[in-house]
PDB file of N, CA and C in Angstrom:
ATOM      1  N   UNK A   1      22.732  -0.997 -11.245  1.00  0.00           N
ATOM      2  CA  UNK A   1      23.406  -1.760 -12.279  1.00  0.00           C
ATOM      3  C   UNK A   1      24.910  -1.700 -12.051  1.00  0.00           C
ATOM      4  N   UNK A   2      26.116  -2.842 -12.240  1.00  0.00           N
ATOM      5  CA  UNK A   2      26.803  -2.769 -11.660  1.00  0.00           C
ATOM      6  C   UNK A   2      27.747  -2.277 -13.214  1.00  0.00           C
ATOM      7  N   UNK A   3      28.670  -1.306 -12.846  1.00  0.00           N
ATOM      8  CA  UNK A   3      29.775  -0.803 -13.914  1.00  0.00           C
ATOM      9  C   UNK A   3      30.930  -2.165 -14.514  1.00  0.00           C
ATOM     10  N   UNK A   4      31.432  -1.648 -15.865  1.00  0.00           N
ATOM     11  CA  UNK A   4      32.076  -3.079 -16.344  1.00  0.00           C
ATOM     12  C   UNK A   4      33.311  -3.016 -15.427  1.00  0.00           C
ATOM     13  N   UNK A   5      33.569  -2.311 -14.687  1.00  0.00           N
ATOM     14  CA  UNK A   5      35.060  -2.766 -13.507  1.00  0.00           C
ATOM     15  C   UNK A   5      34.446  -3.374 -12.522  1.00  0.00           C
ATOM     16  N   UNK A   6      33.388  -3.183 -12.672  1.00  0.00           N
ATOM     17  CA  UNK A   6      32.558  -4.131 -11.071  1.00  0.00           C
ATOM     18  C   UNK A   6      32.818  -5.740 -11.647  1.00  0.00           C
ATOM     19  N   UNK A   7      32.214  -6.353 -13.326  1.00  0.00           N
ATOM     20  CA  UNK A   7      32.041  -7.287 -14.041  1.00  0.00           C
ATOM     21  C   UNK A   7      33.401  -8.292 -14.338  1.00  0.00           C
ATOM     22  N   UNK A   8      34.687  -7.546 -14.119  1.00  0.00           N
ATOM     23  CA  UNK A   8      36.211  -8.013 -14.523  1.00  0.00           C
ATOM     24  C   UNK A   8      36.222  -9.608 -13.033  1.00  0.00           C
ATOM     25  N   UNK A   9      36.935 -10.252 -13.879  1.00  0.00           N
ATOM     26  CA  UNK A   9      37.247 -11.552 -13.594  1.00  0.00           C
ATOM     27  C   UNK A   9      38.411 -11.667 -12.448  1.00  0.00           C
ATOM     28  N   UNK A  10      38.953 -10.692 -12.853  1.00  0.00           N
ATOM     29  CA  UNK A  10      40.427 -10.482 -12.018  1.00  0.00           C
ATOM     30  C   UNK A  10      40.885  -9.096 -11.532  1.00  0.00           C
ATOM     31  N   UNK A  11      41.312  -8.414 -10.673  1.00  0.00           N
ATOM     32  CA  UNK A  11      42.035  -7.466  -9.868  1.00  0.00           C
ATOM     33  C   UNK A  11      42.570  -6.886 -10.916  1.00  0.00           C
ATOM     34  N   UNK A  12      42.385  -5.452 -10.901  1.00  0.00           N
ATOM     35  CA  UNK A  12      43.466  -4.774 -11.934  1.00  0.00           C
ATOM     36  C   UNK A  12      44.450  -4.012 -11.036  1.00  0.00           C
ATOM     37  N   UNK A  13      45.872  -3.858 -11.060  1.00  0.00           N
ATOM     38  CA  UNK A  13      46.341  -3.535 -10.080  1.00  0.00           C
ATOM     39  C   UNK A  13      47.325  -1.993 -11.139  1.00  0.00           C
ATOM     40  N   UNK A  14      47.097  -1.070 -10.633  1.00  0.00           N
ATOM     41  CA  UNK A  14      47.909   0.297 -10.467  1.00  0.00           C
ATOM     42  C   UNK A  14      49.652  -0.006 -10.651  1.00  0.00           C
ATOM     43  N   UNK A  15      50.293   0.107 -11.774  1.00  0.00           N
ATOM     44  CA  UNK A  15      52.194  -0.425 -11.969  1.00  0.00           C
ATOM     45  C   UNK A  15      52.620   1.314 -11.997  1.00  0.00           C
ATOM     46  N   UNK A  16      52.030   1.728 -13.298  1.00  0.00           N
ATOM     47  CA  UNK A  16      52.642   3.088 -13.889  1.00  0.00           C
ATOM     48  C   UNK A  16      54.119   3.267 -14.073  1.00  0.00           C
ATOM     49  N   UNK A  17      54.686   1.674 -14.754  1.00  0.00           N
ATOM     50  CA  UNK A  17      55.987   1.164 -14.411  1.00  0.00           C
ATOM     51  C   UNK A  17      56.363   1.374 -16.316  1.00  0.00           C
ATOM     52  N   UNK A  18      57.633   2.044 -16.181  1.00  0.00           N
ATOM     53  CA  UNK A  18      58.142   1.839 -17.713  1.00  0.00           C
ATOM     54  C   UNK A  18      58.519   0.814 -18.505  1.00  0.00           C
ATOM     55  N   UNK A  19      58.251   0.269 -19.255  1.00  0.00           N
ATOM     56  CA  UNK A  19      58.529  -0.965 -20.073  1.00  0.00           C
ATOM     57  C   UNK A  19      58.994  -0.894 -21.966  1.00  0.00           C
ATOM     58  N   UNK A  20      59.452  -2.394 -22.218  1.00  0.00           N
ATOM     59  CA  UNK A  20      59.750  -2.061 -23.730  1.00  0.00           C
ATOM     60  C   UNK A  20      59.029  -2.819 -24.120  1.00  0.00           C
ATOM     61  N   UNK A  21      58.227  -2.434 -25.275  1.00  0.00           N
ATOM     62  CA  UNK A  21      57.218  -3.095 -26.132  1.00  0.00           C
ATOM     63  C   UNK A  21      57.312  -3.898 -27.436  1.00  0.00           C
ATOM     64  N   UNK A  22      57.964  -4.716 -27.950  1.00  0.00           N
ATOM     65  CA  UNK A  22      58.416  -4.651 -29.654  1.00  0.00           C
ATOM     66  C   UNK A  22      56.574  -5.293 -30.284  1.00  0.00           C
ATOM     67  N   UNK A  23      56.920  -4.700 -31.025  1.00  0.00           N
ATOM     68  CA  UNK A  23      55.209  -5.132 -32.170  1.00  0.00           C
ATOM     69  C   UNK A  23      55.913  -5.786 -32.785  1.00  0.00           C
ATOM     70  N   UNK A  24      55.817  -6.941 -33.245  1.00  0.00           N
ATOM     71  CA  UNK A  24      55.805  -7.681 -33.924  1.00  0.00           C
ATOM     72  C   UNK A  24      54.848  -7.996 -35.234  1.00  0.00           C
ATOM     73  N   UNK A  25      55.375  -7.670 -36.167  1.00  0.00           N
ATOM     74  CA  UNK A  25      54.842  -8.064 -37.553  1.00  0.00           C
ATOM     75  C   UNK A  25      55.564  -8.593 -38.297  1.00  0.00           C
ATOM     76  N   UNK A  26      54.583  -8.751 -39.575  1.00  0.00           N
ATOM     77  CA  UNK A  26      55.686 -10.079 -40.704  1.00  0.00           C
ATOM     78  C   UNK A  26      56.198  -9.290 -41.483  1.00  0.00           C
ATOM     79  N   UNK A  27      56.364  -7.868 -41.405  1.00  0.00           N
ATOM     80  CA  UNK A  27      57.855  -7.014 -42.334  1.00  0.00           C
ATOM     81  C   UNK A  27      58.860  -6.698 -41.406  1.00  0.00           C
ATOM     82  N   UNK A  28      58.713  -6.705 -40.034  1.00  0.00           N
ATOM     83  CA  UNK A  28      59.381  -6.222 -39.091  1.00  0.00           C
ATOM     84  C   UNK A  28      59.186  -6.206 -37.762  1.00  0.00           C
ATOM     85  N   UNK A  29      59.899  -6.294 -37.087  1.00  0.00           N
ATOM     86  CA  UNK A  29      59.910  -6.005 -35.236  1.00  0.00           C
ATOM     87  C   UNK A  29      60.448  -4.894 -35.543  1.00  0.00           C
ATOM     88  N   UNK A  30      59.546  -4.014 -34.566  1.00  0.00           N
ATOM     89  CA  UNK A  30      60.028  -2.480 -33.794  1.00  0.00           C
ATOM     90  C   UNK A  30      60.046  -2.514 -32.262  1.00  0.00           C
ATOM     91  N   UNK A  31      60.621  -1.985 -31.437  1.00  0.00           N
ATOM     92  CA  UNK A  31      60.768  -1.535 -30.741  1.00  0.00           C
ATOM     93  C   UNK A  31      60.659  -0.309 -29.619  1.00  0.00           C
ATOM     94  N   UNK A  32      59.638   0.129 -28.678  1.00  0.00           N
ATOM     95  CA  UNK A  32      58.900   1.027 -28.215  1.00  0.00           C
ATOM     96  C   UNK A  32      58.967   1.059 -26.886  1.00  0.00           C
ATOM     97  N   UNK A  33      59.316   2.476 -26.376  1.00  0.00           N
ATOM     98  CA  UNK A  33      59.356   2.662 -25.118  1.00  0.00           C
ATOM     99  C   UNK A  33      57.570   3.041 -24.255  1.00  0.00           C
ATOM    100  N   UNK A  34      56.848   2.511 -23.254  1.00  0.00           N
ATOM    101  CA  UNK A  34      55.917   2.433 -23.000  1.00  0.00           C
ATOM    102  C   UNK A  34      56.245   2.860 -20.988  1.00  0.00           C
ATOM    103  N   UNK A  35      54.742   3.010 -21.132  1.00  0.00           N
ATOM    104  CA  UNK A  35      54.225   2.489 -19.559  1.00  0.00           C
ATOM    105  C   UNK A  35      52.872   2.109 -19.277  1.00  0.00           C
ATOM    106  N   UNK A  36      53.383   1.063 -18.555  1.00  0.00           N
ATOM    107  CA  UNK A  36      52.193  -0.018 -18.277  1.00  0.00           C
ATOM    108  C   UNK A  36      51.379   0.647 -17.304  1.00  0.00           C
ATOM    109  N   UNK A  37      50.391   0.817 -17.266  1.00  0.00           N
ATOM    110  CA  UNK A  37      49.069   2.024 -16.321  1.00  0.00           C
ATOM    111  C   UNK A  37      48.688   1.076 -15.182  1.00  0.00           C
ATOM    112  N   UNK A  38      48.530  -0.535 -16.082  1.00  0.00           N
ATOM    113  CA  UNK A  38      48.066  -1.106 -14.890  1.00  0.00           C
ATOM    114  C   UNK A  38      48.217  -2.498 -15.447  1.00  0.00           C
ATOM    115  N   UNK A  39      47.805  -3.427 -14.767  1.00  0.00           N
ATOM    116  CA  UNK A  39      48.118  -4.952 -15.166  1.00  0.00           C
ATOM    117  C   UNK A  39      47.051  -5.671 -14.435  1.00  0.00           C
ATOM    118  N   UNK A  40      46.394  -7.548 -15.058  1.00  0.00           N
ATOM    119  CA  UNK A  40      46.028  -7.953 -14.191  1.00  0.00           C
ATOM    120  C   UNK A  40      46.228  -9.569 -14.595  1.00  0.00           C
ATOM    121  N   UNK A  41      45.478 -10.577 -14.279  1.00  0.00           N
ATOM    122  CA  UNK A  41      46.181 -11.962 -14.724  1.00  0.00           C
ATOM    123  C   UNK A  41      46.336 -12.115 -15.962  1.00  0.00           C
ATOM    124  N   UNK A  42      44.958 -11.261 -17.041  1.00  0.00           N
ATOM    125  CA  UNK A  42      44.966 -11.925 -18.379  1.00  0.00           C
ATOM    126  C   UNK A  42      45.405 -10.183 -19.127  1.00  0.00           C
ATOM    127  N   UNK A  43      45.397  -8.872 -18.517  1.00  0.00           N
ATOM    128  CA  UNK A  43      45.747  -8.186 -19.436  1.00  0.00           C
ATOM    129  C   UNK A  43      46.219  -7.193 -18.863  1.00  0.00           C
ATOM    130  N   UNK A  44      46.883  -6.210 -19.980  1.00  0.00           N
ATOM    131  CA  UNK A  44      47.443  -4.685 -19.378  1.00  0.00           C
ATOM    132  C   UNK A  44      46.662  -3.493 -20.298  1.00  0.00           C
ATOM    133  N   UNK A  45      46.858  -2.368 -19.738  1.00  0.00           N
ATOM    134  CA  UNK A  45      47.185  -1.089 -20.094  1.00  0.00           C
ATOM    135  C   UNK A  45      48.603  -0.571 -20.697  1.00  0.00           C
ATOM    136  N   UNK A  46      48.795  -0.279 -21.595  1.00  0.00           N
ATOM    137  CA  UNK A  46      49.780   0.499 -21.841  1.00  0.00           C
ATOM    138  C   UNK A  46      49.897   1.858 -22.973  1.00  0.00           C
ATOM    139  N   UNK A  47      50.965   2.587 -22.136  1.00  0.00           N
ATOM    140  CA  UNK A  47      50.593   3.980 -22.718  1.00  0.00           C
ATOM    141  C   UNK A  47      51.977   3.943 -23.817  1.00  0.00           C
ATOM    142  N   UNK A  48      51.599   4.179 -25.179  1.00  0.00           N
ATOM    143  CA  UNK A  48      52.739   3.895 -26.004  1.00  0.00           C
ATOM    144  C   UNK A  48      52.846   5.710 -26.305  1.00  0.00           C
ATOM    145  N   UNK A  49      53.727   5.994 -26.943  1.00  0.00           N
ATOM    146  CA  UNK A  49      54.158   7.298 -27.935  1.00  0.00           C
ATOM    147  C   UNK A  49      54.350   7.055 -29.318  1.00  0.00           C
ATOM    148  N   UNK A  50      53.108   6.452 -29.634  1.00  0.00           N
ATOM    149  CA  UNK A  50      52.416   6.110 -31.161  1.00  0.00           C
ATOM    150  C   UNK A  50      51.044   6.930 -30.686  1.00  0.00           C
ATOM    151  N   UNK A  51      50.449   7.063 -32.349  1.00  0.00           N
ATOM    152  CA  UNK A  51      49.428   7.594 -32.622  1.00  0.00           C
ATOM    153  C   UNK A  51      48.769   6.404 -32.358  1.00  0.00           C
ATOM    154  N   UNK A  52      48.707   5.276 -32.618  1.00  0.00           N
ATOM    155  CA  UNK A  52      47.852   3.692 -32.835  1.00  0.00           C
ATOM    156  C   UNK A  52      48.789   2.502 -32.409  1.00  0.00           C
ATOM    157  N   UNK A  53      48.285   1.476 -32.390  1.00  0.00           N
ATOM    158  CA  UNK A  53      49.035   0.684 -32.481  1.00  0.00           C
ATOM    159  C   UNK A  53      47.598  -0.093 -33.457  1.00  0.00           C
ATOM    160  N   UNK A  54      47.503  -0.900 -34.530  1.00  0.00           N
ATOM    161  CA  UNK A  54      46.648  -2.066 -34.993  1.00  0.00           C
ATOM    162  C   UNK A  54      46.513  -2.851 -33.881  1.00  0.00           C
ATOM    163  N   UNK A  55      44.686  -3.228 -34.223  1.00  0.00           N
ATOM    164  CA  UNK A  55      43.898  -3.933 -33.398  1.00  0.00           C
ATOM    165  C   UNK A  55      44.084  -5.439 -33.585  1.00  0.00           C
ATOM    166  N   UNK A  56      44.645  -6.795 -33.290  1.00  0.00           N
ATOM    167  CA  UNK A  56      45.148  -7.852 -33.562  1.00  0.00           C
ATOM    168  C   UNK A  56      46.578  -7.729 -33.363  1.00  0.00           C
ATOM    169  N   UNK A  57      47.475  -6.789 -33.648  1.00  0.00           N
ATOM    170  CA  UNK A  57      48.867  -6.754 -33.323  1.00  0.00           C
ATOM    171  C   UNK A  57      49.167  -7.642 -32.106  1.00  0.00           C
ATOM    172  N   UNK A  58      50.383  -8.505 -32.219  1.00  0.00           N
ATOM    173  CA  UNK A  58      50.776  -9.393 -31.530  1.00  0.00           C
ATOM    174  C   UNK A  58      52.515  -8.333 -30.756  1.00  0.00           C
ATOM    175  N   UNK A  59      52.051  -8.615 -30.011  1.00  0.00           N
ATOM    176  CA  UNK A  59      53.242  -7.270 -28.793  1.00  0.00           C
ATOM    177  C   UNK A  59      54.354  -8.505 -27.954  1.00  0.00           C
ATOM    178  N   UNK A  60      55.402  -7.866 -27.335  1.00  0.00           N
ATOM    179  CA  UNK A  60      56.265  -8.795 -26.914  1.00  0.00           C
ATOM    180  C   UNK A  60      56.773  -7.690 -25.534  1.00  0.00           C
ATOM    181  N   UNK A  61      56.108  -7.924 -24.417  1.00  0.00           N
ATOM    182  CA  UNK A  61      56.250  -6.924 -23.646  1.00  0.00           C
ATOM    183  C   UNK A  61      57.209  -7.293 -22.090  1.00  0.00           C
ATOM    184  N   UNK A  62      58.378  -6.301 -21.990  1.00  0.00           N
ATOM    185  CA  UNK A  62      59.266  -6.652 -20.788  1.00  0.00           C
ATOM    186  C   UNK A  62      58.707  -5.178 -20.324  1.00  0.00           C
ATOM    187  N   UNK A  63      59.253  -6.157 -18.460  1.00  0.00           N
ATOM    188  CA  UNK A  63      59.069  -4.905 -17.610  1.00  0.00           C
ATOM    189  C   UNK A  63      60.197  -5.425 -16.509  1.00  0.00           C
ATOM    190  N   UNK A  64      60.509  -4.606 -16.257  1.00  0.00           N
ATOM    191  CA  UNK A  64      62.320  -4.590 -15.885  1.00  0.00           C
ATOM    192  C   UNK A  64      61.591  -4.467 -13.977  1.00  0.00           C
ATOM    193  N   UNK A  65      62.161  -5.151 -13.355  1.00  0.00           N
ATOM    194  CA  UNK A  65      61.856  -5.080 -11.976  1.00  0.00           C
ATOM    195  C   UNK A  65      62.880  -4.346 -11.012  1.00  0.00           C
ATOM    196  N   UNK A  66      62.666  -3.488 -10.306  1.00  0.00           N
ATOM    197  CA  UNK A  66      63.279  -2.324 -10.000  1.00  0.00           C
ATOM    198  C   UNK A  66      64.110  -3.090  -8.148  1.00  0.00           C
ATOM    199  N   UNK A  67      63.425  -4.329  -8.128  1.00  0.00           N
ATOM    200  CA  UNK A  67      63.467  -4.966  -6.712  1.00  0.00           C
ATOM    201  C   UNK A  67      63.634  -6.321  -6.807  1.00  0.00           C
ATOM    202  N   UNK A  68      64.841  -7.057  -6.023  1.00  0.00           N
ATOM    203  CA  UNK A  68      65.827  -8.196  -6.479  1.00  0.00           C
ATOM    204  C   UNK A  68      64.528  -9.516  -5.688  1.00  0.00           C
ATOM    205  N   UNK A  69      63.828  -9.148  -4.801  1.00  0.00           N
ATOM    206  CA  UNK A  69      62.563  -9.299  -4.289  1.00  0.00           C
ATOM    207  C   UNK A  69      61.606  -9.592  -5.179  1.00  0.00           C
ATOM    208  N   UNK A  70      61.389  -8.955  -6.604  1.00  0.00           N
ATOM    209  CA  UNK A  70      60.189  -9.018  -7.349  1.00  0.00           C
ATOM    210  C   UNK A  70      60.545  -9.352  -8.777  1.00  0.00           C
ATOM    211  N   UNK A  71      60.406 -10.805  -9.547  1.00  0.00           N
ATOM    212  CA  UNK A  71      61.030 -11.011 -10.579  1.00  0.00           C
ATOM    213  C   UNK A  71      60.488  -9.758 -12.105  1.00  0.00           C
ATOM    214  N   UNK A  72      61.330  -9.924 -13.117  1.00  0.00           N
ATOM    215  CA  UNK A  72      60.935  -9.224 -13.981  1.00  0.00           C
ATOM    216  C   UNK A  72      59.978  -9.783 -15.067  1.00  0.00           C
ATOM    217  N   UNK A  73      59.029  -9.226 -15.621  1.00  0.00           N
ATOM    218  CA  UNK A  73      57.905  -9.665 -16.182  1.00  0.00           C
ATOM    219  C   UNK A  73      58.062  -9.703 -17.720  1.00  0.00           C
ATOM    220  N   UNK A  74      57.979 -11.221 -18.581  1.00  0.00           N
ATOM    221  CA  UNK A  74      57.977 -10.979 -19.577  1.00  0.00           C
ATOM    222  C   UNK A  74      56.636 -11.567 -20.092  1.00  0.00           C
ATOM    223  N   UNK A  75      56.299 -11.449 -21.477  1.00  0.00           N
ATOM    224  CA  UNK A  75      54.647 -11.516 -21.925  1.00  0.00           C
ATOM    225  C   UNK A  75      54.543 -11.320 -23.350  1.00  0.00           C
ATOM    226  N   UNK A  76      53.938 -12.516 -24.035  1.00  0.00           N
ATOM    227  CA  UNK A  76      53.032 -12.237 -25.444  1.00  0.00           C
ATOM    228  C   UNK A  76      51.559 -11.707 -25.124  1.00  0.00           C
ATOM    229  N   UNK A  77      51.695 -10.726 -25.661  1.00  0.00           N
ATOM    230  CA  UNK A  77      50.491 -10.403 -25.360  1.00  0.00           C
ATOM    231  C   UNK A  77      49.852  -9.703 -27.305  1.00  0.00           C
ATOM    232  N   UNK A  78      48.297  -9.662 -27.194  1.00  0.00           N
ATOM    233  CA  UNK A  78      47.764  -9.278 -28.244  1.00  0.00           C
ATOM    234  C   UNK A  78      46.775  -7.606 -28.189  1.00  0.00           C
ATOM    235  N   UNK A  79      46.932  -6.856 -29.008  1.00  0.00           N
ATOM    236  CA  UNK A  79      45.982  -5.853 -28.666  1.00  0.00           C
ATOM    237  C   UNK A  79      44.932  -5.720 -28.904  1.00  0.00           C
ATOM    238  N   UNK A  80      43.808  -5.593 -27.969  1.00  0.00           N
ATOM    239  CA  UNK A  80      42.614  -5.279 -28.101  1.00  0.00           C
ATOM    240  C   UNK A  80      41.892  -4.227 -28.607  1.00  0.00           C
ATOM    241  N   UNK A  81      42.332  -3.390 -27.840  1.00  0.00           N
ATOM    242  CA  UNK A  81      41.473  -1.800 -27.706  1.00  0.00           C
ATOM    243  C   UNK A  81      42.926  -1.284 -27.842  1.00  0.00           C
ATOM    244  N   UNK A  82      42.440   0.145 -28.693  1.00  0.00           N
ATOM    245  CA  UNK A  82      43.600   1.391 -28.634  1.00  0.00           C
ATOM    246  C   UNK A  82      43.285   2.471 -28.684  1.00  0.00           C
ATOM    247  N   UNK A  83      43.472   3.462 -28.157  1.00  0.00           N
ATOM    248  CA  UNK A  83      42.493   4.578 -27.952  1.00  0.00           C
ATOM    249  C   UNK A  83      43.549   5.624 -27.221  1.00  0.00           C
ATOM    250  N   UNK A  84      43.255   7.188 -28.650  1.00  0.00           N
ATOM    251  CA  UNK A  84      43.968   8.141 -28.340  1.00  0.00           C
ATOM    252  C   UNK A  84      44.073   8.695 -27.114  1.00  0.00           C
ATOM    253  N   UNK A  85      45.333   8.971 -26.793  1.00  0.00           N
ATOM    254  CA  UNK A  85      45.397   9.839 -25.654  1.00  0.00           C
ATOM    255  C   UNK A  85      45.891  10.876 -25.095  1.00  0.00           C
ATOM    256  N   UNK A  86      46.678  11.288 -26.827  1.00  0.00           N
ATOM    257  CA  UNK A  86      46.861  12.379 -27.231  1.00  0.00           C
ATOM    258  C   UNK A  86      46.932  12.624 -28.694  1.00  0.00           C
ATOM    259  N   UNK A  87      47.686  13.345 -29.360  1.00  0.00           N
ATOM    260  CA  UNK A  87      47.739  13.703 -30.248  1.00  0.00           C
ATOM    261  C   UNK A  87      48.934  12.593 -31.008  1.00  0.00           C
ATOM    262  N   UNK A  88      50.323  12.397 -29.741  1.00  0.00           N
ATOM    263  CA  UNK A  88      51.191  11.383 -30.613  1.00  0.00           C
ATOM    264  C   UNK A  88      50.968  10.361 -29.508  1.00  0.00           C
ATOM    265  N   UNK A  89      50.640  10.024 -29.140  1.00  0.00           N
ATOM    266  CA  UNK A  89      50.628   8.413 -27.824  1.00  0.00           C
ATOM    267  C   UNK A  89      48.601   7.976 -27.776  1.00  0.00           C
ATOM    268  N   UNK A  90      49.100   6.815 -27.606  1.00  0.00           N
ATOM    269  CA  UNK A  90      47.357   5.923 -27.092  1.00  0.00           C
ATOM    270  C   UNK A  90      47.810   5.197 -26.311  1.00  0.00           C
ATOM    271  N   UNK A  91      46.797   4.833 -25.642  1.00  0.00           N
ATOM    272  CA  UNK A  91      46.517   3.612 -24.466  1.00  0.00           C
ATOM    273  C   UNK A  91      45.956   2.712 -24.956  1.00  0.00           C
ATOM    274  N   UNK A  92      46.865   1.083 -25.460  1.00  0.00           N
ATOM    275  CA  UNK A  92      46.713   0.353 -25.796  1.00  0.00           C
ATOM    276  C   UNK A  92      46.176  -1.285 -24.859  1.00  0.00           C
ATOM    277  N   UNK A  93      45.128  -1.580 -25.048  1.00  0.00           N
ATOM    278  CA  UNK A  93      44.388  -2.531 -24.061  1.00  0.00           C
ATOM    279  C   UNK A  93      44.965  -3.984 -24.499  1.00  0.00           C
ATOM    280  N   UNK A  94      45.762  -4.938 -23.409  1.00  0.00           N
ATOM    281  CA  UNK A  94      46.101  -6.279 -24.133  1.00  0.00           C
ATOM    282  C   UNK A  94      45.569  -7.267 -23.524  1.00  0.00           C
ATOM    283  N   UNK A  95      45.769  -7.915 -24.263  1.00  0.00           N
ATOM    284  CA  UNK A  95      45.133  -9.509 -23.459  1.00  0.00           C
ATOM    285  C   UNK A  95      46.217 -10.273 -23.433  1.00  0.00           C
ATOM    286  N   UNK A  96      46.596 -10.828 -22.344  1.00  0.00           N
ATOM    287  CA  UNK A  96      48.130 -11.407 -22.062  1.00  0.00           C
ATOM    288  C   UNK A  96      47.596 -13.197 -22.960  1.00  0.00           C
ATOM    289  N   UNK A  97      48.533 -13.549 -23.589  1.00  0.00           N
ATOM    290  CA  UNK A  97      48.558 -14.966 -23.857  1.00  0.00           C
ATOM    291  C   UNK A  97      49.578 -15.508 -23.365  1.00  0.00           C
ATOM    292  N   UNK A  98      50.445 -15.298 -22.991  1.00  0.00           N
ATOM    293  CA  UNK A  98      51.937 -16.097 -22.192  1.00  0.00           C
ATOM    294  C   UNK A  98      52.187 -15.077 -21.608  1.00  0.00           C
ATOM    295  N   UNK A  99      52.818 -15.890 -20.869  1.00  0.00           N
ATOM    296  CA  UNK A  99      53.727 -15.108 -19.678  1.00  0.00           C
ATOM    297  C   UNK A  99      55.185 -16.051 -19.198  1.00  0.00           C
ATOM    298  N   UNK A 100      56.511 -15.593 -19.671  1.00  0.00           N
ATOM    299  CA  UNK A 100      57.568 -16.113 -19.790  1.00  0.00           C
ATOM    300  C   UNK A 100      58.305 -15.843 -18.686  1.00  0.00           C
TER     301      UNK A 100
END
């Protein structure tokens, strides 16, 4: 039987690259320092220093490109899955909807 990473549509590729996250809600934008675990056409990994982030939360995610070679990545993205990964941080699962 084949595992659900065998089943994925698209390449997940290894970043472990630091990024800023703002959540976006209708009392407020915050602002959050992250790292992205991994990325692929339609979604990411990211490791926040929150306990949670809400499941539907709409995210606004930059990733700063370290190489004049490789543009920098911006993205609406929505959260799926969130799941502790410690005591103050989770690994938050997104599904990219734009990419700017």
């Amino acid at each position: 039987m084949l595992g659900y990473d065998d089943k994925r549509n698209f390449f997940r590729m290894m970043v472990n690259s630091p990024c800023q996250v703002t959540v976006l809600d209708e009392e407020s934008s915050r602002s959050i320092q992250a790292i992205c675990r991994d990325i692929s056409a339609t979604g990411m990994s990211l490791e926040v220093d929150e306990p949670s982030i809400a499941l539907g939360a709409q995210l606004d995610v930059q990733i700063e490109s370290t190489s004049s070679q490789i543009p920098s990545l911006a993205a609406s993205a929505k959260v799926v899955r969130c799941e502790a990964a410690s005591e103050n941080s989770c690994i938050v699962g997104v599904e990219i909807s734009e990419m700017r």
